[in-house]
C-alpha atoms as a PDB file:
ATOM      1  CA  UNK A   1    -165.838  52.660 -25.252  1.00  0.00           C
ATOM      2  CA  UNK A   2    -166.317  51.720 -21.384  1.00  0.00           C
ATOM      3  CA  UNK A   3    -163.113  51.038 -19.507  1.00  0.00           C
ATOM      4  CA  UNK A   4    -164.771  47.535 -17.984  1.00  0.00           C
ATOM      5  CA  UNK A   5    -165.469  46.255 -21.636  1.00  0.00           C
ATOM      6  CA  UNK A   6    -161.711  47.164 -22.773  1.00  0.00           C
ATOM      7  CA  UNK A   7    -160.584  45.389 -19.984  1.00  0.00           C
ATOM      8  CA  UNK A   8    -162.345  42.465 -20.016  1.00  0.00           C
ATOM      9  CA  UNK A   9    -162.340  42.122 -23.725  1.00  0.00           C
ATOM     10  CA  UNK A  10    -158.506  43.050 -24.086  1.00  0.00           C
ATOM     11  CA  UNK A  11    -157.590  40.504 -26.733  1.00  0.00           C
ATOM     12  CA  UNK A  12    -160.266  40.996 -28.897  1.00  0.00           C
ATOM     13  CA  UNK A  13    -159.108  44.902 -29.374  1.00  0.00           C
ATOM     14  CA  UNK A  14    -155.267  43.761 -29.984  1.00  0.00           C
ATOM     15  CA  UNK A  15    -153.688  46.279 -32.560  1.00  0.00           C
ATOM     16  CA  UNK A  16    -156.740  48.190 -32.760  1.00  0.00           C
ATOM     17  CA  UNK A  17    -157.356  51.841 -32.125  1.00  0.00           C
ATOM     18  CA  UNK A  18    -159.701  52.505 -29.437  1.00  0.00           C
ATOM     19  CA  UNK A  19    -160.628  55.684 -27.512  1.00  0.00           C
ATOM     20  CA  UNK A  20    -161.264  55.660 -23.332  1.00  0.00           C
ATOM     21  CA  UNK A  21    -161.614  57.494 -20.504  1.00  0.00           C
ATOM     22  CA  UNK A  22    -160.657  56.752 -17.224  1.00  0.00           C
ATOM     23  CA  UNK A  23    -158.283  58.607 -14.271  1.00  0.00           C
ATOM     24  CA  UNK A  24    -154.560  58.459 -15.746  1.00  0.00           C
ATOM     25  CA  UNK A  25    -151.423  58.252 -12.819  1.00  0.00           C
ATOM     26  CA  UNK A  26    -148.187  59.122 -13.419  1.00  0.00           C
ATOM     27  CA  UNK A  27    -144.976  58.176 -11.379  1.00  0.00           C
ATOM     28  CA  UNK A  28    -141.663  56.911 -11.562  1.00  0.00           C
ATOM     29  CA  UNK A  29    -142.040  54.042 -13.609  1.00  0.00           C
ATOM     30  CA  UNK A  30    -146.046  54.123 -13.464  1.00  0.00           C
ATOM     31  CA  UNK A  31    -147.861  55.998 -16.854  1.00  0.00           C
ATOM     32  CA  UNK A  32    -151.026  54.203 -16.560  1.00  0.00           C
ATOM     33  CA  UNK A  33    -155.058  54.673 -16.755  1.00  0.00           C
ATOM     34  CA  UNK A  34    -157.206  53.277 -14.476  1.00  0.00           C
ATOM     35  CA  UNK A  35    -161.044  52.756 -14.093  1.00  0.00           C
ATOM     36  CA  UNK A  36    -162.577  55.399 -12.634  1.00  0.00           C
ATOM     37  CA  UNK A  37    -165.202  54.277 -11.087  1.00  0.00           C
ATOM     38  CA  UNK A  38    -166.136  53.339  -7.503  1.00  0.00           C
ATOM     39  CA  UNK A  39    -167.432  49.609  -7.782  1.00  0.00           C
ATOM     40  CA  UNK A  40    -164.350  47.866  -9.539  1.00  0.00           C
ATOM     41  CA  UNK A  41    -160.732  46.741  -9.228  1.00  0.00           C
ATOM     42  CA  UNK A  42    -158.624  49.422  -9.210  1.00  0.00           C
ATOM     43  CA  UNK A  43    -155.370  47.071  -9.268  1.00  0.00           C
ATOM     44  CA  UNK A  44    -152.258  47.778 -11.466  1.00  0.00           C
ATOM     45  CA  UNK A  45    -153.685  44.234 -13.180  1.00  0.00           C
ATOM     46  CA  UNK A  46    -156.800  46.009 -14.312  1.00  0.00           C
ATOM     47  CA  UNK A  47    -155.273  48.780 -15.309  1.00  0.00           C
ATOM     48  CA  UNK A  48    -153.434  49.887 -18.467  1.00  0.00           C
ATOM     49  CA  UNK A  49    -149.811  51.339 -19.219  1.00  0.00           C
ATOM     50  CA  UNK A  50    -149.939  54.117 -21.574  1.00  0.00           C
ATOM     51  CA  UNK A  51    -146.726  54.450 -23.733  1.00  0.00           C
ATOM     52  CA  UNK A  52    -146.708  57.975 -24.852  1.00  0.00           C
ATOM     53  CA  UNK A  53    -144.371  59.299 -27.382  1.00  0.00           C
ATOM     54  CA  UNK A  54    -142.504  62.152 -28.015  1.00  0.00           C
ATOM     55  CA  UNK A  55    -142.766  61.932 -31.890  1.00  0.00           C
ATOM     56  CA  UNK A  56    -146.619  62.825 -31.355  1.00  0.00           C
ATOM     57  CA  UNK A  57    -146.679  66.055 -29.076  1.00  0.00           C
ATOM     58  CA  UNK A  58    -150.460  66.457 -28.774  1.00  0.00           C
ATOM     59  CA  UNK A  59    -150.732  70.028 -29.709  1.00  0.00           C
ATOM     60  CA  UNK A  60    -153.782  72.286 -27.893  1.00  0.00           C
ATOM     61  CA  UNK A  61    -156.334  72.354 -30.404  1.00  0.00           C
ATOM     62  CA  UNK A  62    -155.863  76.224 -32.041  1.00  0.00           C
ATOM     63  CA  UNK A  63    -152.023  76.359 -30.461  1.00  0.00           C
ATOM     64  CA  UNK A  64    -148.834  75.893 -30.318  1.00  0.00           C
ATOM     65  CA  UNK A  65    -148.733  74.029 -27.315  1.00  0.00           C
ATOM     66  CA  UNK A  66    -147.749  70.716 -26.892  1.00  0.00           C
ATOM     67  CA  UNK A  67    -148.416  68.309 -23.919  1.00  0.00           C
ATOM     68  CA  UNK A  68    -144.909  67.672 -23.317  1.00  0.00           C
ATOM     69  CA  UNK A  69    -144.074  70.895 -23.593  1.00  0.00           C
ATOM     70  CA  UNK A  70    -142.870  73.392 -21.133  1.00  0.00           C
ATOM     71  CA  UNK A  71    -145.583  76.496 -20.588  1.00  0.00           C
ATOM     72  CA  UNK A  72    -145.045  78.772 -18.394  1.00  0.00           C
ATOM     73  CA  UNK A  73    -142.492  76.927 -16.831  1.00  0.00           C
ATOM     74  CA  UNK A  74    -143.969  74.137 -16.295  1.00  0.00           C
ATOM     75  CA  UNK A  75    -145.157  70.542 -18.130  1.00  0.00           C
ATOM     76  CA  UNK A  76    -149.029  70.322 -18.664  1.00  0.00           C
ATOM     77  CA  UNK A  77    -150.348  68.028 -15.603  1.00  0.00           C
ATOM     78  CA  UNK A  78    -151.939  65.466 -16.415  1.00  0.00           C
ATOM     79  CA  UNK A  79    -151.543  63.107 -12.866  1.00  0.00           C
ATOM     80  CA  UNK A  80    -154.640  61.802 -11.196  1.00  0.00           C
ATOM     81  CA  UNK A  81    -157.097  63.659 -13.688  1.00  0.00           C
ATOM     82  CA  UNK A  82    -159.810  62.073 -15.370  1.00  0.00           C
ATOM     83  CA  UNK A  83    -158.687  61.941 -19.227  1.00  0.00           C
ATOM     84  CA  UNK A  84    -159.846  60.367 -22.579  1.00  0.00           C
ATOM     85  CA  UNK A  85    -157.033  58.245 -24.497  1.00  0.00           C
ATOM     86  CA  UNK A  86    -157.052  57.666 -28.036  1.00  0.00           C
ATOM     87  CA  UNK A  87    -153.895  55.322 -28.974  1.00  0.00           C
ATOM     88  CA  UNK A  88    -153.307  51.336 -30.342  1.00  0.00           C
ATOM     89  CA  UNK A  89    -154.122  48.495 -28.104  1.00  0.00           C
ATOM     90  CA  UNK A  90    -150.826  46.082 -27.553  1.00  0.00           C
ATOM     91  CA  UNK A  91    -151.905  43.296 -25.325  1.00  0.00           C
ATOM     92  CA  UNK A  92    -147.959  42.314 -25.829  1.00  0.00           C
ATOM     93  CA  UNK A  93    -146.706  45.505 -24.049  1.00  0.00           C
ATOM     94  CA  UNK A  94    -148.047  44.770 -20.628  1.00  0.00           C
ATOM     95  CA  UNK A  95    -145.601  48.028 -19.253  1.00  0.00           C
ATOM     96  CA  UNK A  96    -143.516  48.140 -16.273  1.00  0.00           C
ATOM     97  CA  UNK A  97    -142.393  44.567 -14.592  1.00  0.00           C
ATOM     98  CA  UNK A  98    -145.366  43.221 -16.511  1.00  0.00           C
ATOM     99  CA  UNK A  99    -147.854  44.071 -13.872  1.00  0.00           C
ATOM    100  CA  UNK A 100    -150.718  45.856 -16.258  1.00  0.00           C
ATOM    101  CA  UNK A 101    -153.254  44.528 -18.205  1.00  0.00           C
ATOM    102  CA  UNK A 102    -152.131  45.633 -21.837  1.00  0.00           C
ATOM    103  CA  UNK A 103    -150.361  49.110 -22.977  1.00  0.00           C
ATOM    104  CA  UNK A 104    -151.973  51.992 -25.241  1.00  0.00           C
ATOM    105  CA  UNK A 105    -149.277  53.198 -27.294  1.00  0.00           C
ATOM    106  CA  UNK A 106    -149.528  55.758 -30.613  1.00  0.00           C
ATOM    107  CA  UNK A 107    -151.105  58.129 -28.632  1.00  0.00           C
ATOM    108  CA  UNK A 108    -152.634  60.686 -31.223  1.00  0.00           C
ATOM    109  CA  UNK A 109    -155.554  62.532 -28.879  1.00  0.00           C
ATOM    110  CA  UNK A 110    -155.966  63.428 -25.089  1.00  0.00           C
ATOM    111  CA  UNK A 111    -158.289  65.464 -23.806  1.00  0.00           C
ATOM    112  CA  UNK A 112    -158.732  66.639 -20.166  1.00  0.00           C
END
């Protein structure tokens, strides 16, 4: 599914799984995806928090190694990459202060 349709038909895809791609950011207090392409609003408002949870460690396909685990040292990096999301729509959940657009939550497949 295109990021622009999600966004601008968030309601319609409440409680439903959905899969998207788009660049995903990660600071303190920010886990969100964002459009990523050139020609559109980029704002925290058009944007959506992801709510990831450590019950569902999204093992490496063939390993042992989960993305919030520790390899090598080190958590897998996921900040400013392009990624695909596959997770529940909340349009209830709008994420830190309120300032996104819905939240993805039940995360059960990334892929870099």
């Amino acid at each position: 599914m295109g990021f622009t349709q999600l966004i601008d038909s968030i309601k319609y895809y409440d409680q439903q799984y959905v899969e998207v791609t788009g660049t995903y950011r990660e600071a303190k207090e920010q886990s969100a995806l964002f459009n990523d392409s050139l020609f559109v609003d980029h704002s925290k408002n058009h944007a959506l928090w992801v709510n990831f949870s450590q019950d569902c460690p999204l093992y490496l396909s063939g390993t042992h190694n989960g993305l919030f685990e520790a390899t090598g040292g080190q958590f897998t990096s996921i900040n400013n990459k392009k990624v695909t999301i596959r997770g529940k729509v909340n349009v209830g959940n709008t994420g830190h202060l309120g300032q996104y657009k819905a939240c993805i939550e039940r995360v059960s497949f990334v892929e870099l």
